[in-house]
Protein backbone atom coordinates (compact mmCIF):
# COMPACT_ATOMS: atom_id res chain seq x y z
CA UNK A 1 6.34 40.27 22.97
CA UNK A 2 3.35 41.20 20.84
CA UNK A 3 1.23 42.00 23.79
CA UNK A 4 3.86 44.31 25.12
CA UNK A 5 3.89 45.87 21.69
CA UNK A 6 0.66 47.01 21.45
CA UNK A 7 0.47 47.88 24.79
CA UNK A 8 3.46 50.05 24.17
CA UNK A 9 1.37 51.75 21.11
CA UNK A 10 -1.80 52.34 23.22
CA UNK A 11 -0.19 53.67 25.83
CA UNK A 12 1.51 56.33 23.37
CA UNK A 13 -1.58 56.84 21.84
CA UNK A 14 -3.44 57.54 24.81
CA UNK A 15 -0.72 59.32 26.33
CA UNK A 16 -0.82 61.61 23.03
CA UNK A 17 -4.49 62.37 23.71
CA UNK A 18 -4.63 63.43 27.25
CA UNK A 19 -1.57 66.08 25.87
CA UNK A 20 -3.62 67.15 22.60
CA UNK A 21 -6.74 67.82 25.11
CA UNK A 22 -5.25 69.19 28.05
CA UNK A 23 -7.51 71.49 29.71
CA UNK A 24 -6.79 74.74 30.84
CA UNK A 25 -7.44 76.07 34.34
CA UNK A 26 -10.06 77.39 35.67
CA UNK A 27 -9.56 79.91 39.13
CA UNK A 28 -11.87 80.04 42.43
CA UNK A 29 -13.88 82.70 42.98
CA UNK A 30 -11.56 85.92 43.24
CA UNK A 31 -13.16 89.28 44.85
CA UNK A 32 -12.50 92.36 43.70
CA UNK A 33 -13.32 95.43 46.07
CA UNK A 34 -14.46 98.32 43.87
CA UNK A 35 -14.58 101.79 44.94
CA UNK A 36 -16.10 103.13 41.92
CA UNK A 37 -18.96 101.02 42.54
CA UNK A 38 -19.04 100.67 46.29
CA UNK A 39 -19.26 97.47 46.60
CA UNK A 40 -17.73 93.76 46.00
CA UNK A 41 -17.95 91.36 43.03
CA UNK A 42 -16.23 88.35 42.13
CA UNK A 43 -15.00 86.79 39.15
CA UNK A 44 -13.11 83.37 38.52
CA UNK A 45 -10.09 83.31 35.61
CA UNK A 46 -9.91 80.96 32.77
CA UNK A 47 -6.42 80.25 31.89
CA UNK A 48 -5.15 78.04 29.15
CA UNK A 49 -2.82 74.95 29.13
CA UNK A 50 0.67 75.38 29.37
CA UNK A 51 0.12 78.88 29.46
CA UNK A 52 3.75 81.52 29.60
CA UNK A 53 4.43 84.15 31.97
CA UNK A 54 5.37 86.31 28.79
CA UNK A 55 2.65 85.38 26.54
CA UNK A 56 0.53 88.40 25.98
CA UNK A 57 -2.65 86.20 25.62
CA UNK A 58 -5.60 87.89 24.17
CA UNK A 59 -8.57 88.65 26.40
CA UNK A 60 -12.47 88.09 26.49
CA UNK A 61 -14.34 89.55 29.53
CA UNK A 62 -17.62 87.66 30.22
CA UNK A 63 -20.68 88.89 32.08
CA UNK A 64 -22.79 86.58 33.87
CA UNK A 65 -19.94 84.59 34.47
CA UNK A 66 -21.15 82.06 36.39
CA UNK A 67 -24.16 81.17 33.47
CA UNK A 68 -21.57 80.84 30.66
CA UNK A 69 -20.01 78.67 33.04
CA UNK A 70 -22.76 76.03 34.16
CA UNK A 71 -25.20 76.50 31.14
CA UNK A 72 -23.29 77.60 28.59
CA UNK A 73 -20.12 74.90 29.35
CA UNK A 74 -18.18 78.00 27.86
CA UNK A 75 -14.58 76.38 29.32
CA UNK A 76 -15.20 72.72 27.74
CA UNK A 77 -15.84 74.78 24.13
CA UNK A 78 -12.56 76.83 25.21
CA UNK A 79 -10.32 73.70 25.98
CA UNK A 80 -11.43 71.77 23.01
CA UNK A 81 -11.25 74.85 20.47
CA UNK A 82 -7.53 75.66 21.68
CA UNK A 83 -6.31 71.91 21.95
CA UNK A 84 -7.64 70.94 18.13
CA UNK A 85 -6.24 74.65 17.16
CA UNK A 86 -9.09 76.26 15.66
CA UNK A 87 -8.65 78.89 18.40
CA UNK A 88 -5.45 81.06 19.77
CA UNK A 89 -5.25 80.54 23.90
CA UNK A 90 -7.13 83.02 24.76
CA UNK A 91 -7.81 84.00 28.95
CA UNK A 92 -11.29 84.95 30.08
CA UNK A 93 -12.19 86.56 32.98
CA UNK A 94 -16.15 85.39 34.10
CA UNK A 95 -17.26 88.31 35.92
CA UNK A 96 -20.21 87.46 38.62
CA UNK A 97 -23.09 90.38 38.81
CA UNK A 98 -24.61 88.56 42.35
CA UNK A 99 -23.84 90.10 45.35
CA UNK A 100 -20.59 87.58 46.68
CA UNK A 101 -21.60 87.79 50.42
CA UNK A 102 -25.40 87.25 48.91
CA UNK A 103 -25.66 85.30 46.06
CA UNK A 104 -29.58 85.38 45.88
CA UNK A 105 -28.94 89.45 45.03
CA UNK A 106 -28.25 89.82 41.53
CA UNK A 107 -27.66 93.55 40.73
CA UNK A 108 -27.15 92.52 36.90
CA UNK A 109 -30.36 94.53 35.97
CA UNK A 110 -28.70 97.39 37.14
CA UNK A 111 -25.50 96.54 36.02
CA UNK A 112 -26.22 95.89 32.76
CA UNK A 113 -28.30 98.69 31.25
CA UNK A 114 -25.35 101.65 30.07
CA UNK A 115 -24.28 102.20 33.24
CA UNK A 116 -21.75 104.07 33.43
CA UNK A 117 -20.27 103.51 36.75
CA UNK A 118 -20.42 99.75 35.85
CA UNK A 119 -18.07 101.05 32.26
CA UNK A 120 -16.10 103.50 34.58
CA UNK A 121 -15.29 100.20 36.99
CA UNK A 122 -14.02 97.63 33.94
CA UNK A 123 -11.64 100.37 32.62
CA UNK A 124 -10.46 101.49 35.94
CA UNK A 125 -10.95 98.52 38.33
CA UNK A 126 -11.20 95.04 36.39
CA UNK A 127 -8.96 95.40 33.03
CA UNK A 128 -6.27 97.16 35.38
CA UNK A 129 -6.29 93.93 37.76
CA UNK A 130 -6.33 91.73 35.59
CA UNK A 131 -3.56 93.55 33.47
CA UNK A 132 -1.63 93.23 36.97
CA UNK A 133 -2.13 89.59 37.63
CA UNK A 134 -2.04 87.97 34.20
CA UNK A 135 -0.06 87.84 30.86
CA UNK A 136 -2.16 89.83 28.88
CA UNK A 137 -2.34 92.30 25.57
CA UNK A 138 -2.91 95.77 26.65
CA UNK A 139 -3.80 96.13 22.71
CA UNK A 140 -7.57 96.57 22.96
CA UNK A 141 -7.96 94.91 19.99
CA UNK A 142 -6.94 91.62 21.87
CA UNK A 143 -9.31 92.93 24.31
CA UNK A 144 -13.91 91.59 24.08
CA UNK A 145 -16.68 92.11 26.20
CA UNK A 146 -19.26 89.27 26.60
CA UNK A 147 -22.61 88.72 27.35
CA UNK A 148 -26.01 87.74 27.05
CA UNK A 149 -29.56 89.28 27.11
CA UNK A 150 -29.24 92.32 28.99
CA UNK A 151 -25.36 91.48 29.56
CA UNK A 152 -25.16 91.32 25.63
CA UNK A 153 -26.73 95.04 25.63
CA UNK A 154 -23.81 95.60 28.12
CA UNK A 155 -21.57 94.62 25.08
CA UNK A 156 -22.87 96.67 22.96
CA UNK A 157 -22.99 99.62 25.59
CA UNK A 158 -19.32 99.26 26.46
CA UNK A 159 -18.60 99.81 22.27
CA UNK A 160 -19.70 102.94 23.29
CA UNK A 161 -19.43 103.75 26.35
CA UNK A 162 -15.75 102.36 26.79
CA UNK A 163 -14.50 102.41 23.03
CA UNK A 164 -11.29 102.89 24.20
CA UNK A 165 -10.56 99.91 25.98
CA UNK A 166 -12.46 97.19 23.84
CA UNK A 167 -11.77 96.28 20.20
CA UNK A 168 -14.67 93.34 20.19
CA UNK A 169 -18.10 93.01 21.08
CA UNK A 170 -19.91 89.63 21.78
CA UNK A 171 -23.49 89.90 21.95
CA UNK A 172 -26.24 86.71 22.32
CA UNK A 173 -29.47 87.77 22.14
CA UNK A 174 -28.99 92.03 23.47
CA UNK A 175 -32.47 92.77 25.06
CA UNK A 176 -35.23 94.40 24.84
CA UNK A 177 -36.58 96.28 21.69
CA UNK A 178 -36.73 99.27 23.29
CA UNK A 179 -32.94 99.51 24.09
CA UNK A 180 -32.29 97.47 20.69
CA UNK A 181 -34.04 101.39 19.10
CA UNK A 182 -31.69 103.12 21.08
CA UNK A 183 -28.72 101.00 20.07
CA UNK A 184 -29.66 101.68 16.61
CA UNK A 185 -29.54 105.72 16.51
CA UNK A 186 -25.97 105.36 18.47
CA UNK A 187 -24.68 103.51 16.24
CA UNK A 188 -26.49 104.95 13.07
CA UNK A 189 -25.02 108.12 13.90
CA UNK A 190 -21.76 109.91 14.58
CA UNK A 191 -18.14 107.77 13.42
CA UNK A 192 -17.87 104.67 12.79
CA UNK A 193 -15.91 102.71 15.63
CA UNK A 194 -12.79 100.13 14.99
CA UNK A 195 -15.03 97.27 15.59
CA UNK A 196 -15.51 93.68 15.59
CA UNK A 197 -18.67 92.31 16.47
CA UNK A 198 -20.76 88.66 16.98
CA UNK A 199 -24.30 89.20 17.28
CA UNK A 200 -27.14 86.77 17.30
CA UNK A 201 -30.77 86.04 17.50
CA UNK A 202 -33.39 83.93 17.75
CA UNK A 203 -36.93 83.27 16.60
CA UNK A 204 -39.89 85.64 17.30
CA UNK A 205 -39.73 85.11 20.76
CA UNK A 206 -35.99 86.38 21.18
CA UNK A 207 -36.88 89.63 19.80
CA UNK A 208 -35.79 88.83 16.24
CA UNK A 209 -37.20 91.80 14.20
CA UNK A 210 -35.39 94.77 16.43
CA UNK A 211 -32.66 92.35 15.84
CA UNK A 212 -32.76 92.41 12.87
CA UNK A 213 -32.74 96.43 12.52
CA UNK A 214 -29.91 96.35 14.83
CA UNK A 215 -28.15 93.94 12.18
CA UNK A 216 -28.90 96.07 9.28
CA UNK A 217 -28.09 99.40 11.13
CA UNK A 218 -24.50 97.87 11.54
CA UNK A 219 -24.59 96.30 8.15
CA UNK A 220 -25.30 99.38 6.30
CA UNK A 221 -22.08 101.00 8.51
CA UNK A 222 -19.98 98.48 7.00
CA UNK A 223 -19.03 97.34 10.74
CA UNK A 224 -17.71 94.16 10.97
CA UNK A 225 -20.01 91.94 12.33
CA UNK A 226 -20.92 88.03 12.32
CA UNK A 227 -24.05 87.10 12.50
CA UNK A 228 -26.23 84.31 13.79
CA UNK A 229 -30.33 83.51 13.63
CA UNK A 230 -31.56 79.89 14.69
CA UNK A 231 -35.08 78.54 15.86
CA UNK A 232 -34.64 78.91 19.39
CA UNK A 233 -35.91 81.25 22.24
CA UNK A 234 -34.47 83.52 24.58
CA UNK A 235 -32.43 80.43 26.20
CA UNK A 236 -29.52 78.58 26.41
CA UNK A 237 -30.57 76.11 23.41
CA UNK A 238 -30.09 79.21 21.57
CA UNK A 239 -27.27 80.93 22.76
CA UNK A 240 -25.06 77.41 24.05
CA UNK A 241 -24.55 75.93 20.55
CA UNK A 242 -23.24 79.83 19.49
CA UNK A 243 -20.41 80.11 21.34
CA UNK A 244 -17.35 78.60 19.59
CA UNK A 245 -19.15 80.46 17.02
CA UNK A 246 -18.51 83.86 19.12
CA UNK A 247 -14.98 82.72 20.11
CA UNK A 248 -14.16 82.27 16.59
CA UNK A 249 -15.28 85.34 15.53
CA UNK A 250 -12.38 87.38 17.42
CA UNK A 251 -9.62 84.20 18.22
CA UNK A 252 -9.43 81.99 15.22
CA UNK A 253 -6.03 81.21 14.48
């Protein structure tokens, strides 16, 4: 009788655990066939347990999806941040710059660098399918861009370039100093934009003093931005342990 007890208990217990730390779902590749850009990418869809057809689930769009995937084990930090509560279900769309019929071409340093085809695509092409296919805000202010190195300059392009479609910016690392200068005189100058920002750096090697003048360029605009320095390079030991840092930043509940 005792045994069956406890067993009864551990199996409750255990049974309460695999529900606390359900994991959401995470899609196949899905192509998208873009005629602003004349060509295909793909993308794979991060969804959230238990997730409701009329839950109007905020919205982070990641570059270099497939890296924030594999490296940066973005979904584990997801699934754990939303099952303890620290984080609002939030759906991510992991957008792949490689060529899907090719994956040895990577266009990202093309992509990436204020382009504005690649801006003209996510307002037109990739917010409006995803709008069409999943239970998202259309408030843009449930609405981030993602990346890292040149996709984080991305981020901080699309503040810009596509202000009105994105309310937050998530930026690891935005490269190089020369585009860091530029990033500073756009957003030194003109109005201030409704904006929420993560940015972070590294040591020397990660291009920590133009980060640094990016930082206080924002600072001194009173734009909301949290930010990050640690010892690392221009890697994923920098940029991996940052994340829930990032997600929290825009989705903390």
């Amino acid at each position: 009788m005792k045994n069956s007890a406890v067993l009864l208990i551990l199996a409750c217990f255990f049974a309460s655990i695999s529900h606390t730390y359900a994991a959401g779902v995470l899609s196949e590749n899905i192509r998208i066939e873009s005629d602003v850009l004349s060509y295909s990418l793909q993308y794979r869809v991060y969804t959230p347990d238990a997730m409701t057809s009329d839950g109007d689930y905020p919205t982070i769009y990641v570059t270099d999806g497939p890296m924030y995937i594999e490296q940066g084990e973005m979904v584990s930090v997801m699934d754990g941040l939303i099952a303890t509560g620290k984080m609002k279900p939030v759906i991510a769309v992991f957008v792949d710059a490689r060529n899907p019929d090719n994956l040895r071409e990577n266009r990202r340093n093309n992509q990436y660098l204020c382009k504005a085809d690649f801006a003209r695509f996510f307002i037109s092409e990739m917010i409006t399918t995803i709008e069409n296919n999943y239970p998202v805000s259309q408030n843009k202010q449930d609405r981030v861009i993602q990346g890292v190195s040149f996709g984080g300059l991305n981020a901080a392009c699309f503040g810009l370039m596509a202000k009105g479609e994105f309310g937050g910016l998530s930026m690891h690392s935005p490269a190089n100093s020369n585009h860091l200068r530029m990033l500073q005189k756009e957003y030194g100058s003109g109005d201030k934009l409704p904006l929420k920002m993560f940015l972070s750096f590294g040591n020397e090697s990660d291009n920590q003093r133009e980060g640094r003048g990016f930082k206080n360029v924002l600072f001194d605009r009173d734009y909301d931005v949290n930010y990050f320095e640690n010892e690392e390079g221009h890697n994923w030991k920098n940029w991996r342990p940052l994340i829930d840092d990032a997600l929290l930043t825009f989705f903390a509940k």
